[in-house]
N, C-alpha and C. Protein backbone atom coordinates (compact mmCIF):
# COMPACT_ATOMS: atom_id res chain seq x y z
N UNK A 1 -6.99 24.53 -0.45
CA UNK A 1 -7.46 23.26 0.07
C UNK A 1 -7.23 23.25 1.58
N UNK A 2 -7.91 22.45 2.42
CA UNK A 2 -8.26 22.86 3.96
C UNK A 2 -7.41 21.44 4.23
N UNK A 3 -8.03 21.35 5.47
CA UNK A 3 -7.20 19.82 5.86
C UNK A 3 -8.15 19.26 5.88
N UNK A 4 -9.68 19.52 5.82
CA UNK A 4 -10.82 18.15 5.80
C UNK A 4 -10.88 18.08 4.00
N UNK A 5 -10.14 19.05 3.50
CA UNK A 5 -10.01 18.25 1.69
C UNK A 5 -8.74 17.52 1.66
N UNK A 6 -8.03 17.66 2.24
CA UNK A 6 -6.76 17.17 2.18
C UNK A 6 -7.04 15.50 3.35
N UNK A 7 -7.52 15.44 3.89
CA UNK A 7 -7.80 14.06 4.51
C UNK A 7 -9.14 13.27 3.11
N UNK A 8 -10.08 13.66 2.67
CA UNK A 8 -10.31 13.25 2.00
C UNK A 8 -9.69 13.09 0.79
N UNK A 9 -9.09 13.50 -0.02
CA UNK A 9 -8.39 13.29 -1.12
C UNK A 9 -7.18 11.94 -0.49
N UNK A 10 -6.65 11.92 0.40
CA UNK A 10 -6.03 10.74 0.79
C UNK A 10 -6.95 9.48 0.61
N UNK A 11 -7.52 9.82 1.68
CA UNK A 11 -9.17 8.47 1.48
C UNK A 11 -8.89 8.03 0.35
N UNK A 12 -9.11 9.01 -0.94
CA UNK A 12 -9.86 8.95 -2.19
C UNK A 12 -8.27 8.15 -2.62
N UNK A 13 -7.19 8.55 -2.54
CA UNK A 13 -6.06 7.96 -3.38
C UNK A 13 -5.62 6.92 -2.64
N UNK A 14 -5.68 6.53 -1.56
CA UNK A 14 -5.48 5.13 -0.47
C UNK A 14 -6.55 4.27 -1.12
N UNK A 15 -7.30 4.48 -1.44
CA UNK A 15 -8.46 3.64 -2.20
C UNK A 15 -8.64 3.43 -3.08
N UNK A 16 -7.87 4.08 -3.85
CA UNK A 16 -7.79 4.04 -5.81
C UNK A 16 -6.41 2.87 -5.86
N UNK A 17 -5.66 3.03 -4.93
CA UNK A 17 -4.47 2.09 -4.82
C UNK A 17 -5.22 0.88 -4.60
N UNK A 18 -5.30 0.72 -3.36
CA UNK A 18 -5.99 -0.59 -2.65
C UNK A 18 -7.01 -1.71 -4.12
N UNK A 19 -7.78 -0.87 -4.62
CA UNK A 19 -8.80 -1.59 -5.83
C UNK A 19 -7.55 -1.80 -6.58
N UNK A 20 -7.02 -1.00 -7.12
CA UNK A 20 -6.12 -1.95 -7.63
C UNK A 20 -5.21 -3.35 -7.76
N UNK A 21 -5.10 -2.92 -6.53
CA UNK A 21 -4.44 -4.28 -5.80
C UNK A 21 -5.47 -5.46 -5.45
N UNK A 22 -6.50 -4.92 -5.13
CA UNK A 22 -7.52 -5.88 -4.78
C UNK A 22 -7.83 -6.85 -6.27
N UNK A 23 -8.22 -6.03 -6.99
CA UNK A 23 -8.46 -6.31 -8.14
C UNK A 23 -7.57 -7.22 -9.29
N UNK A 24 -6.55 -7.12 -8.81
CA UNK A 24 -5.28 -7.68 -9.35
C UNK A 24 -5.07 -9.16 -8.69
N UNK A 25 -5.51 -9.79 -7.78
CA UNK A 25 -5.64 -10.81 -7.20
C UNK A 25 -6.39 -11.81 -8.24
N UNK A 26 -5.69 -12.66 -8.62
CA UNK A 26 -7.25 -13.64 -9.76
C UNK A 26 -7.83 -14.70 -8.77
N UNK A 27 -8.60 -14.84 -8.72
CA UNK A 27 -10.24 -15.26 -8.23
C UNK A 27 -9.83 -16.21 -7.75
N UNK A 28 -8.80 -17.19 -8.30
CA UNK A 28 -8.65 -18.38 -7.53
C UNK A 28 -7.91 -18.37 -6.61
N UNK A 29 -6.97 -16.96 -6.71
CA UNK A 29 -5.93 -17.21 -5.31
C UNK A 29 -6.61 -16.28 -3.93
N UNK A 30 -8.07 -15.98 -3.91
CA UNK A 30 -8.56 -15.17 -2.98
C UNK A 30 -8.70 -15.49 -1.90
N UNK A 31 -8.70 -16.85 -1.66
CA UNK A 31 -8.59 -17.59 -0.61
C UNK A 31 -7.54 -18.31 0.05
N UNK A 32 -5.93 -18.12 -0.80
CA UNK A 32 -4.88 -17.97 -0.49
C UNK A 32 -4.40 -17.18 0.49
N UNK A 33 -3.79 -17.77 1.53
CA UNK A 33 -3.09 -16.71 2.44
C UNK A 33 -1.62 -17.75 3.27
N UNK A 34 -1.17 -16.81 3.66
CA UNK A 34 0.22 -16.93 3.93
C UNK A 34 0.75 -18.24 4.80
N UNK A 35 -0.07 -18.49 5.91
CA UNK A 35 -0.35 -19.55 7.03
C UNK A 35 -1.37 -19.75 7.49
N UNK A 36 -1.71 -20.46 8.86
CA UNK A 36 -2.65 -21.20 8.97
C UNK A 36 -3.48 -19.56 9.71
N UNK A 37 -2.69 -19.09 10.15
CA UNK A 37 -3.51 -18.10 11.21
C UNK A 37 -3.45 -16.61 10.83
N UNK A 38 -2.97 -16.55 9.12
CA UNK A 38 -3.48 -15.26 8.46
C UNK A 38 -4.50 -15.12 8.05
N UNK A 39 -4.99 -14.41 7.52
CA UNK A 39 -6.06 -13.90 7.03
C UNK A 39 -6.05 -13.85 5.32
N UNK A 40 -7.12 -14.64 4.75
CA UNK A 40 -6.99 -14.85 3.36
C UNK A 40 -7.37 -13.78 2.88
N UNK A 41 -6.83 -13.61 1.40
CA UNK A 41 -7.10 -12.27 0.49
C UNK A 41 -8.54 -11.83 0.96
N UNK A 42 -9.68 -12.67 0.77
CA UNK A 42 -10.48 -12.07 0.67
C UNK A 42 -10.99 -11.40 1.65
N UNK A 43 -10.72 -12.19 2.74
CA UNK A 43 -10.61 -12.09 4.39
C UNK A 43 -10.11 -10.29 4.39
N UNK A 44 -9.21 -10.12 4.42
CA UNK A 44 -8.24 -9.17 4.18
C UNK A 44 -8.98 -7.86 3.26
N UNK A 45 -9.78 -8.35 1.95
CA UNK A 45 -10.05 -7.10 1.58
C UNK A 45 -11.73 -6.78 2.32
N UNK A 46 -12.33 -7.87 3.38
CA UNK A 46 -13.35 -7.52 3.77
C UNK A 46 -13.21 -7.15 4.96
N UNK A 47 -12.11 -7.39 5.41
CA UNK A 47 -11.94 -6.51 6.92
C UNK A 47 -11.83 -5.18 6.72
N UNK A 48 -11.04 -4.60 5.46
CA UNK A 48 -10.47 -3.20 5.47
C UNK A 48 -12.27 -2.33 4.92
N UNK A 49 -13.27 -2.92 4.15
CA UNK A 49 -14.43 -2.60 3.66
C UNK A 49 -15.49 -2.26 4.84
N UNK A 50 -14.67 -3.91 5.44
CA UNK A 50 -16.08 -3.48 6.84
C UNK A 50 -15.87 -2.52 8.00
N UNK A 51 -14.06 -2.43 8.27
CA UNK A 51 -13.24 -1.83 9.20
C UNK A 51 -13.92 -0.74 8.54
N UNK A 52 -13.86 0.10 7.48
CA UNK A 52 -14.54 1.99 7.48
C UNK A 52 -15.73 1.76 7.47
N UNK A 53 -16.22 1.13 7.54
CA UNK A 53 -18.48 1.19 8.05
C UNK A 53 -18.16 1.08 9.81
N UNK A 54 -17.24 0.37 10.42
CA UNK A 54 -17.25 -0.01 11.73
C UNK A 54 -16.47 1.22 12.13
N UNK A 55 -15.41 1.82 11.78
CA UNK A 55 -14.46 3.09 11.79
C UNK A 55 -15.98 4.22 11.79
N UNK A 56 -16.42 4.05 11.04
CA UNK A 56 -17.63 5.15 10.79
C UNK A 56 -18.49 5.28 12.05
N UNK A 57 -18.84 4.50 12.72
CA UNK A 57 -19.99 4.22 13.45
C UNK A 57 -19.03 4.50 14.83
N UNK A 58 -17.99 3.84 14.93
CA UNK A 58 -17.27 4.75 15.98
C UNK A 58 -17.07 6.54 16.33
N UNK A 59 -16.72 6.61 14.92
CA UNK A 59 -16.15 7.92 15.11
C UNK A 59 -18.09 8.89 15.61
N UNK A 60 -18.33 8.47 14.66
CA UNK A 60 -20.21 9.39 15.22
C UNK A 60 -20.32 9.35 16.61
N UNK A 61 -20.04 7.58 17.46
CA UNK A 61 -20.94 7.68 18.49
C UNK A 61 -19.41 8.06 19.41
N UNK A 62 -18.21 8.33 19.05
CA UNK A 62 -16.87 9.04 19.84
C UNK A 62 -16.43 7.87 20.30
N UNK A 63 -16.44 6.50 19.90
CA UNK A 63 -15.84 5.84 20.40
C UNK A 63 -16.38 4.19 20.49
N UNK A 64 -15.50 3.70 20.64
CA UNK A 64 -16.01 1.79 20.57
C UNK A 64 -17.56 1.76 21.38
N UNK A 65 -17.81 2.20 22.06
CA UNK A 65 -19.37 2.03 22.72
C UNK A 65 -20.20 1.87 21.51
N UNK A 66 -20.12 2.47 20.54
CA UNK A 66 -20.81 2.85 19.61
C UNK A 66 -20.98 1.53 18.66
N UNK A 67 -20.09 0.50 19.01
CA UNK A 67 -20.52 -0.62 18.09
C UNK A 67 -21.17 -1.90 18.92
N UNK A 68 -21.54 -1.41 20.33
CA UNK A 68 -22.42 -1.82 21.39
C UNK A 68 -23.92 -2.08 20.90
N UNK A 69 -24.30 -3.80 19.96
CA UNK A 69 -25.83 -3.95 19.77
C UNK A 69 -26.14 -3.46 18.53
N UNK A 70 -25.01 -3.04 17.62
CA UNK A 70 -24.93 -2.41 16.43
C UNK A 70 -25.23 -3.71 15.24
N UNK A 71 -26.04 -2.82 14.27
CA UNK A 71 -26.44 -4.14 13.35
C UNK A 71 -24.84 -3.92 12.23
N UNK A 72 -24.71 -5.31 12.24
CA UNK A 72 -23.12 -4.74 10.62
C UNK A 72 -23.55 -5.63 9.46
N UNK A 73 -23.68 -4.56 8.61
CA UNK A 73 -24.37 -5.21 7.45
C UNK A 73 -23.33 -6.33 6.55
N UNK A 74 -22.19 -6.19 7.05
CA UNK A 74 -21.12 -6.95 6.43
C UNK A 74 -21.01 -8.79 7.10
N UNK A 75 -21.33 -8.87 7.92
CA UNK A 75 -21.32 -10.10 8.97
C UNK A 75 -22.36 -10.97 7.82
N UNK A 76 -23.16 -11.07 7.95
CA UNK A 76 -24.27 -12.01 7.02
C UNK A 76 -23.76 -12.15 5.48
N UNK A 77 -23.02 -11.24 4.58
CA UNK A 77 -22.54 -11.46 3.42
C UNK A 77 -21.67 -12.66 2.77
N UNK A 78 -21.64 -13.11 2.32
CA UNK A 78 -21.35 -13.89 1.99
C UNK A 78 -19.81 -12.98 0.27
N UNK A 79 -18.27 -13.27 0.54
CA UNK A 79 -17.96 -12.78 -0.39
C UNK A 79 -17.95 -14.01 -1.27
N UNK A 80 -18.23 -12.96 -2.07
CA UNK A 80 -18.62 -13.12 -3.92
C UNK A 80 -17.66 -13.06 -5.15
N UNK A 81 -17.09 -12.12 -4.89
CA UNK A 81 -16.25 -11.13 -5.80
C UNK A 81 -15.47 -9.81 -5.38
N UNK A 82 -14.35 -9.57 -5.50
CA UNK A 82 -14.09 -8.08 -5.36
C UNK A 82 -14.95 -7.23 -5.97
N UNK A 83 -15.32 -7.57 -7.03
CA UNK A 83 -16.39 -6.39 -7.40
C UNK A 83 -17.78 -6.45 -6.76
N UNK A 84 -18.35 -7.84 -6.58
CA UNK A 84 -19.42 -7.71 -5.81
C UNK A 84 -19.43 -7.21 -4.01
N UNK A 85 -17.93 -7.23 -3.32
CA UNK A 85 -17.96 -6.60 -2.73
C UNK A 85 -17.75 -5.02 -2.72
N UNK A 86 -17.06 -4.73 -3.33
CA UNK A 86 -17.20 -2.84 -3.59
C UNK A 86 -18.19 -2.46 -3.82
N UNK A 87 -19.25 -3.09 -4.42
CA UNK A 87 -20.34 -2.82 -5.09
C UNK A 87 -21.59 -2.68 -3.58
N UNK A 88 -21.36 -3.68 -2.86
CA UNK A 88 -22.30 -3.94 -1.32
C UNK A 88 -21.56 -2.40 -0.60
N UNK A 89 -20.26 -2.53 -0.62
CA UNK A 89 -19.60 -1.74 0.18
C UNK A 89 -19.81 -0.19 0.16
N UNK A 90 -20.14 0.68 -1.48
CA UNK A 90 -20.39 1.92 -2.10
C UNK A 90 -21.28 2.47 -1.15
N UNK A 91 -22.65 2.33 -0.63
CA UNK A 91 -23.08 3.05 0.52
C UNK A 91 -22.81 3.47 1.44
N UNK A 92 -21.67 2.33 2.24
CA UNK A 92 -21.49 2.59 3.43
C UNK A 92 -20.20 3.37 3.20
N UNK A 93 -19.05 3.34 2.20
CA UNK A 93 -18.75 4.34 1.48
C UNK A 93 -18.83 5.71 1.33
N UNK A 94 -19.76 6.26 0.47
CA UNK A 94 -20.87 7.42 0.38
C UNK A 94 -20.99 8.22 1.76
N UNK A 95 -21.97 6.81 2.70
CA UNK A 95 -22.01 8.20 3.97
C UNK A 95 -20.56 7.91 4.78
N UNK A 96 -19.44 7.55 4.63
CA UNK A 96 -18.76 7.81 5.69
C UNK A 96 -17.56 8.92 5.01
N UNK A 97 -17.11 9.38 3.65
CA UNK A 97 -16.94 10.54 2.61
C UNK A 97 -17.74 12.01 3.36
N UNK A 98 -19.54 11.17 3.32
CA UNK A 98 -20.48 12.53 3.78
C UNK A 98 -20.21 13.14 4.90
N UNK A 99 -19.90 12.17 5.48
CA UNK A 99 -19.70 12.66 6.87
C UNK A 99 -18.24 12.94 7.17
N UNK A 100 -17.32 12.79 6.69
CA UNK A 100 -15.60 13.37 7.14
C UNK A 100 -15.86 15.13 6.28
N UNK A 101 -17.10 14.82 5.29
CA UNK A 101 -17.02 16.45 4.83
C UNK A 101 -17.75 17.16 5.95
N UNK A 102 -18.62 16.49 6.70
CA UNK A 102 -19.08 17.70 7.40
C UNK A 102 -18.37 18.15 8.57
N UNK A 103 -17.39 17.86 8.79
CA UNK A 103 -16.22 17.68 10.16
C UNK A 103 -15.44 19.44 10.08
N UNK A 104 -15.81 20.78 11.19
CA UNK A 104 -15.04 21.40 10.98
C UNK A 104 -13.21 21.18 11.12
N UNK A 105 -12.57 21.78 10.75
CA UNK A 105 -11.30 22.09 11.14
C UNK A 105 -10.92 22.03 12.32
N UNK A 106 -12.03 22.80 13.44
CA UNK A 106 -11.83 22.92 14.66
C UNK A 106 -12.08 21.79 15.63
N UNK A 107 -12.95 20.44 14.97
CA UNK A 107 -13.62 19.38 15.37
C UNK A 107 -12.29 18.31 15.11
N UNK A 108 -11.23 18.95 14.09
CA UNK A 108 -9.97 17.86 13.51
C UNK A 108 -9.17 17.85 15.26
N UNK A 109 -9.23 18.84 15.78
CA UNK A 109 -8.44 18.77 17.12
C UNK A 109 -9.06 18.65 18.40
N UNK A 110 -10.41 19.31 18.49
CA UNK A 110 -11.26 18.92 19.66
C UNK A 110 -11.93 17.84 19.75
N UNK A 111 -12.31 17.23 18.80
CA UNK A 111 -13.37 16.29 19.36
C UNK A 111 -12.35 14.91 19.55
N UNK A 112 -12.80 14.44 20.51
CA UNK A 112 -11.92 13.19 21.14
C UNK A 112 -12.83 11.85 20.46
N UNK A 113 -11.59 10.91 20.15
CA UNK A 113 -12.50 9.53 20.26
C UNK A 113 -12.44 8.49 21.59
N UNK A 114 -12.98 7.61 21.97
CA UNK A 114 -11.74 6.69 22.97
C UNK A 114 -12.51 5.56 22.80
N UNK A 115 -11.31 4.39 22.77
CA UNK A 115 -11.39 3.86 22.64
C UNK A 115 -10.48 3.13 23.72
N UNK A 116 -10.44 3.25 24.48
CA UNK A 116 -9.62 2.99 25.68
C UNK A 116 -10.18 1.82 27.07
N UNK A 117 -11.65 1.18 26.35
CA UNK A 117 -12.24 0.75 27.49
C UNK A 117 -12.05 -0.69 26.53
N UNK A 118 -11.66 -0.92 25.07
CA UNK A 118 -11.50 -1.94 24.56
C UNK A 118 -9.42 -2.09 24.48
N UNK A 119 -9.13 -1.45 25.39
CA UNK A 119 -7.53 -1.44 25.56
C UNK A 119 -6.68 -0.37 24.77
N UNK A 120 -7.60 0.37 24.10
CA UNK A 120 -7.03 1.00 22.85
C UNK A 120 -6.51 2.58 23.71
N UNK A 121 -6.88 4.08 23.28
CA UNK A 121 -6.43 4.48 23.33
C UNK A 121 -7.38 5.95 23.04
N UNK A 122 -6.61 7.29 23.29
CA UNK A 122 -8.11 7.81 23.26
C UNK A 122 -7.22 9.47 21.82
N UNK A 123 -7.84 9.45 20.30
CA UNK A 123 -7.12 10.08 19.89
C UNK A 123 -8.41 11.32 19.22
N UNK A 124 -7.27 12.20 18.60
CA UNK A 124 -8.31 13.44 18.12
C UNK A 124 -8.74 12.53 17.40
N UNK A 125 -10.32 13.70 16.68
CA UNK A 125 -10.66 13.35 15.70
C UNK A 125 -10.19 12.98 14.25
N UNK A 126 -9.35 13.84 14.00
CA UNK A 126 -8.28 14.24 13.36
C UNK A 126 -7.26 13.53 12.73
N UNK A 127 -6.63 12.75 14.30
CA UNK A 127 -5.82 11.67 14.27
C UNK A 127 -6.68 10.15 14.01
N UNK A 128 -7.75 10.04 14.71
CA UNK A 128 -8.36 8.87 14.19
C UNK A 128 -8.59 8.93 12.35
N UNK A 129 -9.27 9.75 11.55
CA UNK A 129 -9.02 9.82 10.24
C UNK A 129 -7.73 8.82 9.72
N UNK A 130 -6.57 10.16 10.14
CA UNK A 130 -5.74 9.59 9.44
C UNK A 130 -5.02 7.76 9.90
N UNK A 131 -5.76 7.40 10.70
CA UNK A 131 -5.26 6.03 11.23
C UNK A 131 -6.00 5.18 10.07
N UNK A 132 -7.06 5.46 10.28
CA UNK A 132 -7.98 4.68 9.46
C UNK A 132 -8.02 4.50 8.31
N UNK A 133 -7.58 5.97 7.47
CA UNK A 133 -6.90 5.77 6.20
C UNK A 133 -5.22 4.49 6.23
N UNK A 134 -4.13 4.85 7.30
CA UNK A 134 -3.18 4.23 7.29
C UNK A 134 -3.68 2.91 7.66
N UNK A 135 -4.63 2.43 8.12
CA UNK A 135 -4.92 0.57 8.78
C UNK A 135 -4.89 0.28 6.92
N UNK A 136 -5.72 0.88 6.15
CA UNK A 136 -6.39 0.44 4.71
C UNK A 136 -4.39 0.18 4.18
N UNK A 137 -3.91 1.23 3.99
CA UNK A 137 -2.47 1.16 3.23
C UNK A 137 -2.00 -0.24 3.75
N UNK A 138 -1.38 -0.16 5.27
CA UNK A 138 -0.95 -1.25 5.71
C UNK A 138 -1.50 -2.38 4.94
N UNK A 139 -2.55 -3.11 5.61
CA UNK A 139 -3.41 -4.47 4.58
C UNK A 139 -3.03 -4.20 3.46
N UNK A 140 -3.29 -3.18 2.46
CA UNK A 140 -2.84 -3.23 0.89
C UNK A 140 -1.55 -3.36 1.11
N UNK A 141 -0.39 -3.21 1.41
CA UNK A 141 0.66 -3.53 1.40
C UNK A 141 1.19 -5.04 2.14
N UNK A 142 0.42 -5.25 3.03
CA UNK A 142 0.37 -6.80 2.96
C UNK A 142 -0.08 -7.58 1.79
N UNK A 143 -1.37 -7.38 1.17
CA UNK A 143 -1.78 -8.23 0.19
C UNK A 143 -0.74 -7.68 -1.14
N UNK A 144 -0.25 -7.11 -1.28
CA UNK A 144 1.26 -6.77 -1.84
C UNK A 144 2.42 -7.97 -2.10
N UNK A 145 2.08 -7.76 -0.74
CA UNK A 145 3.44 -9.16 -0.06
C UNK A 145 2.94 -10.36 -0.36
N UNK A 146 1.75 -10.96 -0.08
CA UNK A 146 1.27 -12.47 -0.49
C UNK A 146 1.04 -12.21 -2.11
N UNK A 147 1.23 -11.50 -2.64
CA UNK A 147 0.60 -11.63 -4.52
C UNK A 147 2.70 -11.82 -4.61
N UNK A 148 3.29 -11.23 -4.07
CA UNK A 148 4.61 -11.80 -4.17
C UNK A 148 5.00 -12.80 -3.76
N UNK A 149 4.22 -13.65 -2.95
CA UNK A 149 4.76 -14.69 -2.37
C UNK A 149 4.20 -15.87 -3.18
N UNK A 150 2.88 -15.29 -3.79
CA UNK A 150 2.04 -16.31 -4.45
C UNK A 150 2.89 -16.30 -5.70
N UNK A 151 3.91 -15.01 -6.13
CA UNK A 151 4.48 -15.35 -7.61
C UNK A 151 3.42 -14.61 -8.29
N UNK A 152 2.29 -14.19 -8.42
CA UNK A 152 1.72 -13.47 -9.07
C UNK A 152 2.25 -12.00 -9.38
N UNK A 153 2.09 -11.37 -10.68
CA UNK A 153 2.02 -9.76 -10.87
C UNK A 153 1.47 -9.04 -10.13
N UNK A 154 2.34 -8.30 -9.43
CA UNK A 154 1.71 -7.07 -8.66
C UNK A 154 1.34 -5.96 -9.56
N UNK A 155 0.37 -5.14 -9.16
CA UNK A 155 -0.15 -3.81 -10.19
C UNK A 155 0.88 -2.92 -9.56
N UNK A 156 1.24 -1.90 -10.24
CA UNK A 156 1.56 -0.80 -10.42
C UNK A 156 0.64 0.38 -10.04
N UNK A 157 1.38 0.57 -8.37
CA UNK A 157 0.01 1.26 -8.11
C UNK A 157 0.59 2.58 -7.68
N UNK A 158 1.45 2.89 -7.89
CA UNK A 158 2.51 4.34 -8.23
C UNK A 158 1.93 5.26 -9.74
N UNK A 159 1.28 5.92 -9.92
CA UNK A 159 0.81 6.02 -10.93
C UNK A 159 1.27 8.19 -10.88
């Protein structure tokens, strides 16, 4: 196994967690959140859905410019459901999988992103991956914390 299977197989198990957790939320507390100026469950699982279509479109064009006039198919949606969002979400999904497979080894350390003109910072290719996988954990481990705060069952996502 290489390191562009080994960054995807993370993807793939950071995301098998996360649905879980997502999924484990019941319908009425989705709009529950912690205070006035958090971000509600659902809030929360559509930032991390839309964050890898917007993560995607960065990394292609090397950097935040790239979401300069950009159409986001997530903005106009209206959430529905956790499942009706995974379900909108599976394309944009699909090609951003397609595209971390076509990434050489040698592209994990040369190719630069930056993001440095929106205050951010300018990292390998490589290293952006694995951020983007870690932003998804973080949020799932917040919505962790509010299904505990709400008193609800957390899933078992240690498997």
């Amino acid at each position: 196994m290489n390191s562009v299977d080994l960054i995807i197989l993370n993807f793939e198990e950071v995301r098998c967690r996360s649905v879980k957790v997502w999924r484990a939320i019941p319908e009425e507390m989705l709009n529950w959140k912690p205070d006035k100026d958090a971000l509600t469950c659902a809030e929360m699982i559509r930032h991390l859905l839309q964050g890898e279509f917007l993560f995607h479109q960065v990394l292609l064009g090397r950097g935040s410019k790239a979401l300069s006039n950009l159409f986001n198919p997530f903005e106009a949606k209206e959430f529905v459901s956790v499942d009706d969002e995974l379900e909108f979400a599976q394309p944009y999904r699909e090609e951003f999988l397609k595209y971390v497979k076509t990434i050489s080894i040698g592209d994990l350390e040369n190719i630069e992103i930056d993001l440095s003109d929106t205050g951010g910072y300018v990292k390998t290719l490589g290293g952006m991956l694995l951020r983007i996988a870690y932003h998804e954990s973080v949020h799932t481990g917040q919505l962790l914390d509010y299904m505990r705060t709400m008193g609800i069952d957390r899933p078992k996502i240690w498997d």
